[in-house]
Protein backbone atom coordinates (compact mmCIF):
# COMPACT_ATOMS: atom_id res chain seq x y z
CA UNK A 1 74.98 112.92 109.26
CA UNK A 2 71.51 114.29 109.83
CA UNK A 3 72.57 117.62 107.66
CA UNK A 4 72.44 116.13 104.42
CA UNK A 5 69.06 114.31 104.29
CA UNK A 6 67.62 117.35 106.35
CA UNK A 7 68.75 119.59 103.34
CA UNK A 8 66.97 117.18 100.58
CA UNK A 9 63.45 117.17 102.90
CA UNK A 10 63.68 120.95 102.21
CA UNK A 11 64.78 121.06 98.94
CA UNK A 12 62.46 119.01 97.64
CA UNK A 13 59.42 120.52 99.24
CA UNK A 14 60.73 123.70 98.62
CA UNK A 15 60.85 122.58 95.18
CA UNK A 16 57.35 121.87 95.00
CA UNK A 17 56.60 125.53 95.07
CA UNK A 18 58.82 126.58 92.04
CA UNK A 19 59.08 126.94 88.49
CA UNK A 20 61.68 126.18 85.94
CA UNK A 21 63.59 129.27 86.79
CA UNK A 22 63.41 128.07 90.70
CA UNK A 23 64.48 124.86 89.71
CA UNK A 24 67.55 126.65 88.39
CA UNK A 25 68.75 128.88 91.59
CA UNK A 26 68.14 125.31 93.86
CA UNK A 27 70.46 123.45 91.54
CA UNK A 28 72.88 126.40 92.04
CA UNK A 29 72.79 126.30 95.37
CA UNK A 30 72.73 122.32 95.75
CA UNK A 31 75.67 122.10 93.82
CA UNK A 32 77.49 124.29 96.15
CA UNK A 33 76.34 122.36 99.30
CA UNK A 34 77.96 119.30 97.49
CA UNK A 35 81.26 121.13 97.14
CA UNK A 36 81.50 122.16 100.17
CA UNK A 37 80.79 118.54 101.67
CA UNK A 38 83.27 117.05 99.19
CA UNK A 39 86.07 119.93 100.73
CA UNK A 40 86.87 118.00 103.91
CA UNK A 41 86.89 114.42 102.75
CA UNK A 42 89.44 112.14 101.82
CA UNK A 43 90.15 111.64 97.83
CA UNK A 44 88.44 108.68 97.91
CA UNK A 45 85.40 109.83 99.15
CA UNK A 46 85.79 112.64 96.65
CA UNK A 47 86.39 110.41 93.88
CA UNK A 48 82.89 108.31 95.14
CA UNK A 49 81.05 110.88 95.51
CA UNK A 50 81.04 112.43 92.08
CA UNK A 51 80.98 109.17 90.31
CA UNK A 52 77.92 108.52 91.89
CA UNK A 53 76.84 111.87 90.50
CA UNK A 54 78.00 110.64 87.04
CA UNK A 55 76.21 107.04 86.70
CA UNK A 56 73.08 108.70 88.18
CA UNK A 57 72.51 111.34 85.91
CA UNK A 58 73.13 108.87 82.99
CA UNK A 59 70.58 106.68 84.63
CA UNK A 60 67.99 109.72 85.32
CA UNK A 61 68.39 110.50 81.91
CA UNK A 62 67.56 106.69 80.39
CA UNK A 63 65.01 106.14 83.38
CA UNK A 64 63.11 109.22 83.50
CA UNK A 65 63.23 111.48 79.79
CA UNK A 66 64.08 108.61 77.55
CA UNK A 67 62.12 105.66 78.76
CA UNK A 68 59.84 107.46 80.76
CA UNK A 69 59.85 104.87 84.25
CA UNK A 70 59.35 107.86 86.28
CA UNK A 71 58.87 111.70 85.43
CA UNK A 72 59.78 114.59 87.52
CA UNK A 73 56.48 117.34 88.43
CA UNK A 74 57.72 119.73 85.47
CA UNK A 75 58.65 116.53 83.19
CA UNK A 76 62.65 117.58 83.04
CA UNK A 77 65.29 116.47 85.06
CA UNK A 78 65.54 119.27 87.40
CA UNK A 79 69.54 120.70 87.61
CA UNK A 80 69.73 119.91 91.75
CA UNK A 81 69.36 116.12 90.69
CA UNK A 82 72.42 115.47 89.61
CA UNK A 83 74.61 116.87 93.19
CA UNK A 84 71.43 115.58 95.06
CA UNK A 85 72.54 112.11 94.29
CA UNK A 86 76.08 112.98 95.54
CA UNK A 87 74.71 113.95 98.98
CA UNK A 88 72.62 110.73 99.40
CA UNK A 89 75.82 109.13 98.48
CA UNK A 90 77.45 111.15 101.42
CA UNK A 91 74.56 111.04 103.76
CA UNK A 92 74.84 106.86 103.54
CA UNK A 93 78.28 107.00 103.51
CA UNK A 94 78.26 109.13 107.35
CA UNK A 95 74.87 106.70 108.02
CA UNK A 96 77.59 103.74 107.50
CA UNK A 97 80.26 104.76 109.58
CA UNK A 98 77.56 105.84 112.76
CA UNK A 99 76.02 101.99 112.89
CA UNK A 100 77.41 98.91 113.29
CA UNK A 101 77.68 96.96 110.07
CA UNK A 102 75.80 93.85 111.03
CA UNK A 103 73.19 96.09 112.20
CA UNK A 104 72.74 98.17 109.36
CA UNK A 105 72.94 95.78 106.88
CA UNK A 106 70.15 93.36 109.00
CA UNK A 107 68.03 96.68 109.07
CA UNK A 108 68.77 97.63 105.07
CA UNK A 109 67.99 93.60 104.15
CA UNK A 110 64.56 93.36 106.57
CA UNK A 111 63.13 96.64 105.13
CA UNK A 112 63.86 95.78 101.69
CA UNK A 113 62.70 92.37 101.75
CA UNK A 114 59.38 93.21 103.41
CA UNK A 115 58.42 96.29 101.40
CA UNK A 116 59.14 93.77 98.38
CA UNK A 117 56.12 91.07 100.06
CA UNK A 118 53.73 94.28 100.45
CA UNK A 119 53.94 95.37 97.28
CA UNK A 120 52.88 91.79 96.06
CA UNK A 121 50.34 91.56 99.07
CA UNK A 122 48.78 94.69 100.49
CA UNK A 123 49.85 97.99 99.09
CA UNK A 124 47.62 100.06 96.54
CA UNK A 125 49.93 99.58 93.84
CA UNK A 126 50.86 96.03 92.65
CA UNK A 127 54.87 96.41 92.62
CA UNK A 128 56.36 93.58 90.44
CA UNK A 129 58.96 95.80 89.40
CA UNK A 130 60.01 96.50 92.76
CA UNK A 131 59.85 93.08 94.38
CA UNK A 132 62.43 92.12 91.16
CA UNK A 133 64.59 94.52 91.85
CA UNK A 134 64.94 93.61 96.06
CA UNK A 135 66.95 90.18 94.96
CA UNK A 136 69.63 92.16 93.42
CA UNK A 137 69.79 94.98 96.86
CA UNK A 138 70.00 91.60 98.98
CA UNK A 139 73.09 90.24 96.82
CA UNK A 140 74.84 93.60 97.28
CA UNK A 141 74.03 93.50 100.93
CA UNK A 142 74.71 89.89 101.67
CA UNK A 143 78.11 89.64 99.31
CA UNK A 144 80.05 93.04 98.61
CA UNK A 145 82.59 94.52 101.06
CA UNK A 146 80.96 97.62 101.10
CA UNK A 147 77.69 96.13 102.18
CA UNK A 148 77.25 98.83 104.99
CA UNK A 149 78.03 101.86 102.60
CA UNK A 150 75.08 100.01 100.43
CA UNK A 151 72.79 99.75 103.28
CA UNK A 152 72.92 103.15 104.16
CA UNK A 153 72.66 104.28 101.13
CA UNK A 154 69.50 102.12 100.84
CA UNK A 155 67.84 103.58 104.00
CA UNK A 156 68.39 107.51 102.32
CA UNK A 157 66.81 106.47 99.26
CA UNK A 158 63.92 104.48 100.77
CA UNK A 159 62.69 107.09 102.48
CA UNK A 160 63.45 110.15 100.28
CA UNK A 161 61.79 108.15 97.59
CA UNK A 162 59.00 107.43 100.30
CA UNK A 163 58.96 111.70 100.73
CA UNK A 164 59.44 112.96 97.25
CA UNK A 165 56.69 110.36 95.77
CA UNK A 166 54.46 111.60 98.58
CA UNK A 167 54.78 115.35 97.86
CA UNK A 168 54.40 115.02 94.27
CA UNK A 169 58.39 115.62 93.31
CA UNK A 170 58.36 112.49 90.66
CA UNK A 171 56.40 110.01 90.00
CA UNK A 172 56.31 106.70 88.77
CA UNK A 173 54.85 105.09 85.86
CA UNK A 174 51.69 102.13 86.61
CA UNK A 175 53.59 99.99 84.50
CA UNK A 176 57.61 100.13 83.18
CA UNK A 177 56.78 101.66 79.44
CA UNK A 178 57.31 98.66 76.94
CA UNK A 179 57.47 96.21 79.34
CA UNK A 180 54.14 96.45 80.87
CA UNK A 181 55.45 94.96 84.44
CA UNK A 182 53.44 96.52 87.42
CA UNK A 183 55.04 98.99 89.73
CA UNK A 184 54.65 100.73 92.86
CA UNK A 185 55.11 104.78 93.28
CA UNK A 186 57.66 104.09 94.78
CA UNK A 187 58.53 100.87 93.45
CA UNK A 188 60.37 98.70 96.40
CA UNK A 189 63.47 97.61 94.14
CA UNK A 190 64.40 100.92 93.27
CA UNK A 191 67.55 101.25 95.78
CA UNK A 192 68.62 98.26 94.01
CA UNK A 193 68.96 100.41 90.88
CA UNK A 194 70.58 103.26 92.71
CA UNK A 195 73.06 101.00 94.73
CA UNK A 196 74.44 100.01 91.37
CA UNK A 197 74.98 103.62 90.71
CA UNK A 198 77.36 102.94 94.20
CA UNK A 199 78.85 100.24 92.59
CA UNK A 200 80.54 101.60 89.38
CA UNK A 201 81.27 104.62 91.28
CA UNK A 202 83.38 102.50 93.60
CA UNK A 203 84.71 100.50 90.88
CA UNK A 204 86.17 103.21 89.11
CA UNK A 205 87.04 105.76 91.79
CA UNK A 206 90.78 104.59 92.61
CA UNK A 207 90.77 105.36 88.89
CA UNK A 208 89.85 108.59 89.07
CA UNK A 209 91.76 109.07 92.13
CA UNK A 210 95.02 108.08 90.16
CA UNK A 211 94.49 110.42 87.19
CA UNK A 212 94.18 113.22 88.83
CA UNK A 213 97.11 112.80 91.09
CA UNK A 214 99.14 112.08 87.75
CA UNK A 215 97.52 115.16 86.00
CA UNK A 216 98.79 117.24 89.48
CA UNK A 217 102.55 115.29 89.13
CA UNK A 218 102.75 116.70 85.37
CA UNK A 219 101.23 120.45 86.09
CA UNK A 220 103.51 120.79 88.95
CA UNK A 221 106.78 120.61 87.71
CA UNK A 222 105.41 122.98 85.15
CA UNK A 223 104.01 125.62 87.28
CA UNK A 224 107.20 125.62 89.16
């Protein structure tokens, strides 16, 4: 469990020394450490895993180049994003089946809840934003069946978000462009965001699960 957030800490303060052309050997190599965890797990998992990469990079697109919420140190989306996201996925997925549900969840719902008072109360940053978005991570947590996959998944992002922000990786914008609503760096809510990510990728995993095996019933006949 500890492997994958281990390997984002150094990634992304490894990153902090590189270029564009660095950028481009990491994201080689992260998306190899993603295949590699994807080999041993179930189909499911598979399936969950990359949708999460999917939704994300459609929502680091919108959130960070188009609309401009965040930006990235080199203002791109670096190319070990995208299979980044699919080892947070993992690494909440493995924090999920290590704690007991009622614990995690208690744990996920406590921290969210109170980082969403401090950024109305005492941190540097008024976070608005982020105290909107902790609602939403608390209906997740308090009605979906996969509240404990959420809750991990909550706990990675808190504190890579926590990490990254602090290092200078990305960082987000005083205000949400166009809106003008105040927001931490980062803002408390923002797991909320990513757990929907978790959400579609769950919805339409048994999907993708099914197409493939139907793709593999056609092929094989053929090879054979």
């Amino acid at each position: 469990m500890a492997a994958g957030p281990a390997y984002l800490v150094a990634l992304l303060a490894v990153d902090t020394q590189l270029g564009y052309h660095g950028q481009l050997v990491l994201g080689g190599i992260t998306w190899i450490v993603l295949l590699v965890a994807l080999r041993p797990l179930p189909a499911l998992a598979r399936a969950q895993a990359i949708g999460v990469v999917a939704f994300a990079t459609v929502g680091e697109v919108i959130g960070s180049l188009v609309w401009g919420v965040y930006r990235y140190r080199l203002h791109n989306l670096p190319l070990f994003i995208p299979p980044a996201h699919g080892i947070v996925y993992l690494s909440g997925l493995a924090l999920a089946s290590l704690v007991p549900s009622r614990r995690l969840v208690a744990v996920a719902a406590v921290g969210a809840v109170g980082w969403g008072l401090a950024g109305l109360t005492v941190l540097p940053r008024l976070d608005v934003a982020g105290a909107i978005g902790v609602p939403l991570l608390c209906v997740y947590l308090w009605r979906s069946r996969s509240r404990s996959v959420y809750a991990g998944v909550f706990l990675v992002v808190a504190a890579l978000e926590l990490y990254g922000t602090s290092i200078g990786t990305w960082r987000w914008a005083t205000e949400v462009p166009g809106i003008g609503i105040p927001q931490g760096n980062p803002p408390s809510g923002v797991a909320s965001g990513y757990v929907w990510f978790d959400v579609m990728a769950l919805l339409v995993a048994p999907w993708l699960v099914a197409a493939a095996r139907s793709v593999h019933a056609r092929l094989v006949p053929v090879t054979a």
